[in-house]
C-alpha atoms as a PDB file:
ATOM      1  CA  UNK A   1      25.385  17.002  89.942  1.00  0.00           C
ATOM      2  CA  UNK A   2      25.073  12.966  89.960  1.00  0.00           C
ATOM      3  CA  UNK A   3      27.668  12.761  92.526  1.00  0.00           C
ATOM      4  CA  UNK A   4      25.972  14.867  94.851  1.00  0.00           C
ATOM      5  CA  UNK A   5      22.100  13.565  94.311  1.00  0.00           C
ATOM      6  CA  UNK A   6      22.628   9.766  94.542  1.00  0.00           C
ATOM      7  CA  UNK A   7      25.581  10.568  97.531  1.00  0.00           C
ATOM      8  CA  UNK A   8      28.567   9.483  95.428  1.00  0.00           C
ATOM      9  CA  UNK A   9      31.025  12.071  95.961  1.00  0.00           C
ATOM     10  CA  UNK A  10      33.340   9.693  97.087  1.00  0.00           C
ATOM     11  CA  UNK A  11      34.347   6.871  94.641  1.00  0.00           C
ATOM     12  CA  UNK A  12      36.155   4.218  96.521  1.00  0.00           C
ATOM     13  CA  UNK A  13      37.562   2.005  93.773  1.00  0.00           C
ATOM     14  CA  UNK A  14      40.509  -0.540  93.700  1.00  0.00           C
ATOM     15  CA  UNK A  15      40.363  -0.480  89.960  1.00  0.00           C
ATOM     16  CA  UNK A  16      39.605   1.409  87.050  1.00  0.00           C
ATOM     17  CA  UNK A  17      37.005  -1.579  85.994  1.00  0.00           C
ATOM     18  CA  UNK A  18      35.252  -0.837  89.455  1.00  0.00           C
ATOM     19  CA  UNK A  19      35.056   2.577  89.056  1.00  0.00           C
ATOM     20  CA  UNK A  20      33.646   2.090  85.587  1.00  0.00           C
ATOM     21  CA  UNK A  21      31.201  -0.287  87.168  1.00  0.00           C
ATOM     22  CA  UNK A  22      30.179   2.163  89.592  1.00  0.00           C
ATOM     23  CA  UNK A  23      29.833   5.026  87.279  1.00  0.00           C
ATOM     24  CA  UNK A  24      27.561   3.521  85.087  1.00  0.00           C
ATOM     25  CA  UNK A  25      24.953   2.186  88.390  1.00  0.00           C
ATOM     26  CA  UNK A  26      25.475   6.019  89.115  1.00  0.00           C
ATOM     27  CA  UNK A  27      24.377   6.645  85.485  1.00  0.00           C
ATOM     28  CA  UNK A  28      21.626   4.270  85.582  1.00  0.00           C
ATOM     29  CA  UNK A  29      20.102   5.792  89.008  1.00  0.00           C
ATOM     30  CA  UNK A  30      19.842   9.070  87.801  1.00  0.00           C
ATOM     31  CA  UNK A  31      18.235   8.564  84.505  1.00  0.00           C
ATOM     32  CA  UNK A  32      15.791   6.436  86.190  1.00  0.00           C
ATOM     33  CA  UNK A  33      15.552   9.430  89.055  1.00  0.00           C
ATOM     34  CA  UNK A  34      14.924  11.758  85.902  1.00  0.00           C
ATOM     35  CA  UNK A  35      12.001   9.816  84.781  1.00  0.00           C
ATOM     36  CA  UNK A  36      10.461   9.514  88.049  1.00  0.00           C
ATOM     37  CA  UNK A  37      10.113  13.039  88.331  1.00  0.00           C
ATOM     38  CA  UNK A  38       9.217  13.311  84.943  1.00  0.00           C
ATOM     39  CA  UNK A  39       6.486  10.696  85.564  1.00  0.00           C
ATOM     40  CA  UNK A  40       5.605  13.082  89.116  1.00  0.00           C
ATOM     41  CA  UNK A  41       5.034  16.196  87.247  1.00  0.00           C
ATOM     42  CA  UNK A  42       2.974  15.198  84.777  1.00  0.00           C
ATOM     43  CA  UNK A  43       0.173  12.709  86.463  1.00  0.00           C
ATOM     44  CA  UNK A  44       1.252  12.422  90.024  1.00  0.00           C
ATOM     45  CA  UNK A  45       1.898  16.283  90.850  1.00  0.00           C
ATOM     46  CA  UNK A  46      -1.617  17.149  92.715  1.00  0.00           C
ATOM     47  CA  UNK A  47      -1.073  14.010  95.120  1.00  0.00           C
ATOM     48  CA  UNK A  48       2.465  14.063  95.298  1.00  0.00           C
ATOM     49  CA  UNK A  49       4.972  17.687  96.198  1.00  0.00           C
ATOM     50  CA  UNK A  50       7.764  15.884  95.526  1.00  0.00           C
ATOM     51  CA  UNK A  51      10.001  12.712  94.874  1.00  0.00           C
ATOM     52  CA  UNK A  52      10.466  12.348  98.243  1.00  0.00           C
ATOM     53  CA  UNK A  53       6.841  11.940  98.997  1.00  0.00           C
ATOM     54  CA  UNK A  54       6.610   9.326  96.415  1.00  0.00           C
ATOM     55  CA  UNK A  55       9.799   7.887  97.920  1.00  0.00           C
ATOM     56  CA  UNK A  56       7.718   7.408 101.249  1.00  0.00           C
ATOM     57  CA  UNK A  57       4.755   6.322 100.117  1.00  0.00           C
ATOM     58  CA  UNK A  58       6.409   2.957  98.470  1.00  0.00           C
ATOM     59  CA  UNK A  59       9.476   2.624 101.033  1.00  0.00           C
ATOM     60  CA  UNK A  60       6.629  -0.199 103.178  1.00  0.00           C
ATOM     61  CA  UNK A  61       6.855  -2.175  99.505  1.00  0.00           C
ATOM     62  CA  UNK A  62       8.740  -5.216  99.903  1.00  0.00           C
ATOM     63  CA  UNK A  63       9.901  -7.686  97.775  1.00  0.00           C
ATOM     64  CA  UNK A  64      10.831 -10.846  99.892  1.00  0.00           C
ATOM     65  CA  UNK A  65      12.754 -14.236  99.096  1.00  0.00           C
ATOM     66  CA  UNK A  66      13.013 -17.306 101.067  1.00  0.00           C
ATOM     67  CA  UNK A  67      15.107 -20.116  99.916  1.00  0.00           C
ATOM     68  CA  UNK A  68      12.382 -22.790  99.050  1.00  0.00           C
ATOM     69  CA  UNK A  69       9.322 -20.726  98.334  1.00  0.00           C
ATOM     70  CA  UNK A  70       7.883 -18.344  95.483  1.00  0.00           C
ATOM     71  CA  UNK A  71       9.513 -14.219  95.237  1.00  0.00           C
ATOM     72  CA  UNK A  72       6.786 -12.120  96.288  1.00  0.00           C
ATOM     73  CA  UNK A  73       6.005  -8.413  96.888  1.00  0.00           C
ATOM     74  CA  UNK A  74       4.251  -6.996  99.812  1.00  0.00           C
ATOM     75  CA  UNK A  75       0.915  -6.033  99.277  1.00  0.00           C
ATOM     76  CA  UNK A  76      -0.209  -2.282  98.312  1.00  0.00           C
ATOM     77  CA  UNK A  77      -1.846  -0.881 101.280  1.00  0.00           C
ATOM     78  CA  UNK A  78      -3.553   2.827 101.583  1.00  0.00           C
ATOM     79  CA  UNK A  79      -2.464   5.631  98.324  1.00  0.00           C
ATOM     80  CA  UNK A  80      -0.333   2.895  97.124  1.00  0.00           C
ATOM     81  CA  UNK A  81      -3.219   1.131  95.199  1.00  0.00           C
ATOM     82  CA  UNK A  82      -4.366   2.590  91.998  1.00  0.00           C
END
Protein backbone atom coordinates (compact mmCIF):
# COMPACT_ATOMS: atom_id res chain seq x y z
CA UNK A 1 0.00 0.00 0.00
CA UNK A 2 2.94 2.67 0.77
CA UNK A 3 4.57 1.82 -2.39
CA UNK A 4 1.73 2.57 -4.41
CA UNK A 5 0.35 5.95 -2.49
CA UNK A 6 3.63 7.94 -2.21
CA UNK A 7 4.66 6.37 -6.06
CA UNK A 8 7.50 4.15 -4.81
CA UNK A 9 6.99 1.01 -6.51
CA UNK A 10 10.22 1.17 -7.87
CA UNK A 11 13.20 1.31 -5.40
CA UNK A 12 16.28 2.26 -7.26
CA UNK A 13 19.05 1.64 -4.73
CA UNK A 14 22.87 1.03 -5.13
CA UNK A 15 22.97 -0.19 -1.59
CA UNK A 16 21.20 -1.80 1.04
CA UNK A 17 21.96 1.51 3.34
CA UNK A 18 20.08 3.52 0.51
CA UNK A 19 17.32 1.46 0.35
CA UNK A 20 17.03 1.56 4.12
CA UNK A 21 17.26 5.30 3.79
CA UNK A 22 14.57 5.40 1.42
CA UNK A 23 12.26 3.12 3.19
CA UNK A 24 12.15 4.90 6.20
CA UNK A 25 11.36 8.72 4.14
CA UNK A 26 8.66 6.28 2.64
CA UNK A 27 7.70 5.43 6.27
CA UNK A 28 7.83 8.88 7.43
CA UNK A 29 5.48 10.24 4.42
CA UNK A 30 2.84 8.03 5.07
CA UNK A 31 2.43 8.35 8.74
CA UNK A 32 2.46 11.97 8.27
CA UNK A 33 -0.20 11.33 5.15
CA UNK A 34 -2.21 9.28 7.89
CA UNK A 35 -2.46 12.16 10.17
CA UNK A 36 -3.38 14.58 7.63
CA UNK A 37 -6.36 12.80 6.87
CA UNK A 38 -6.92 12.11 10.27
CA UNK A 39 -6.63 15.86 10.98
CA UNK A 40 -9.26 16.28 7.51
CA UNK A 41 -11.93 14.17 8.90
CA UNK A 42 -12.29 15.39 12.01
CA UNK A 43 -12.20 19.49 11.72
CA UNK A 44 -11.52 20.12 8.11
CA UNK A 45 -14.17 17.61 6.47
CA UNK A 46 -17.16 20.26 5.65
CA UNK A 47 -14.52 22.60 3.77
CA UNK A 48 -12.36 20.09 2.51
CA UNK A 49 -13.67 16.41 0.28
CA UNK A 50 -10.48 15.26 0.36
CA UNK A 51 -6.58 15.34 0.84
CA UNK A 52 -6.21 16.40 -2.40
CA UNK A 53 -8.20 19.51 -1.92
CA UNK A 54 -6.15 20.36 1.02
CA UNK A 55 -3.13 19.46 -1.12
CA UNK A 56 -4.27 22.39 -3.52
CA UNK A 57 -5.20 24.78 -1.36
CA UNK A 58 -1.45 25.06 0.25
CA UNK A 59 0.57 23.94 -3.03
CA UNK A 60 0.86 28.44 -3.68
CA UNK A 61 2.76 28.19 0.03
CA UNK A 62 6.28 28.82 -0.40
CA UNK A 63 9.06 28.74 1.67
CA UNK A 64 11.97 30.71 -0.06
CA UNK A 65 15.86 31.10 0.68
CA UNK A 66 18.29 33.45 -0.71
CA UNK A 67 21.86 33.24 0.21
CA UNK A 68 22.29 36.52 2.31
CA UNK A 69 18.81 37.22 3.57
CA UNK A 70 16.23 35.83 6.27
CA UNK A 71 14.06 32.08 5.29
CA UNK A 72 10.65 33.14 4.78
CA UNK A 73 7.24 31.67 3.81
CA UNK A 74 4.87 33.08 1.37
CA UNK A 75 2.06 34.71 2.73
CA UNK A 76 -1.50 32.92 3.33
CA UNK A 77 -3.79 34.28 0.81
CA UNK A 78 -7.76 33.37 0.41
CA UNK A 79 -9.07 29.77 2.64
CA UNK A 80 -5.53 29.47 3.59
CA UNK A 81 -5.84 31.94 6.58
CA UNK A 82 -7.50 30.78 9.67
Amino acid sequence: MMKGILGADRQRNSSELGKEGRLFVLFVAQIMGCYLANVRKEKLADKYHSIQDVLNEMRPIRFIEHPGTKPFITPFIGNQQP
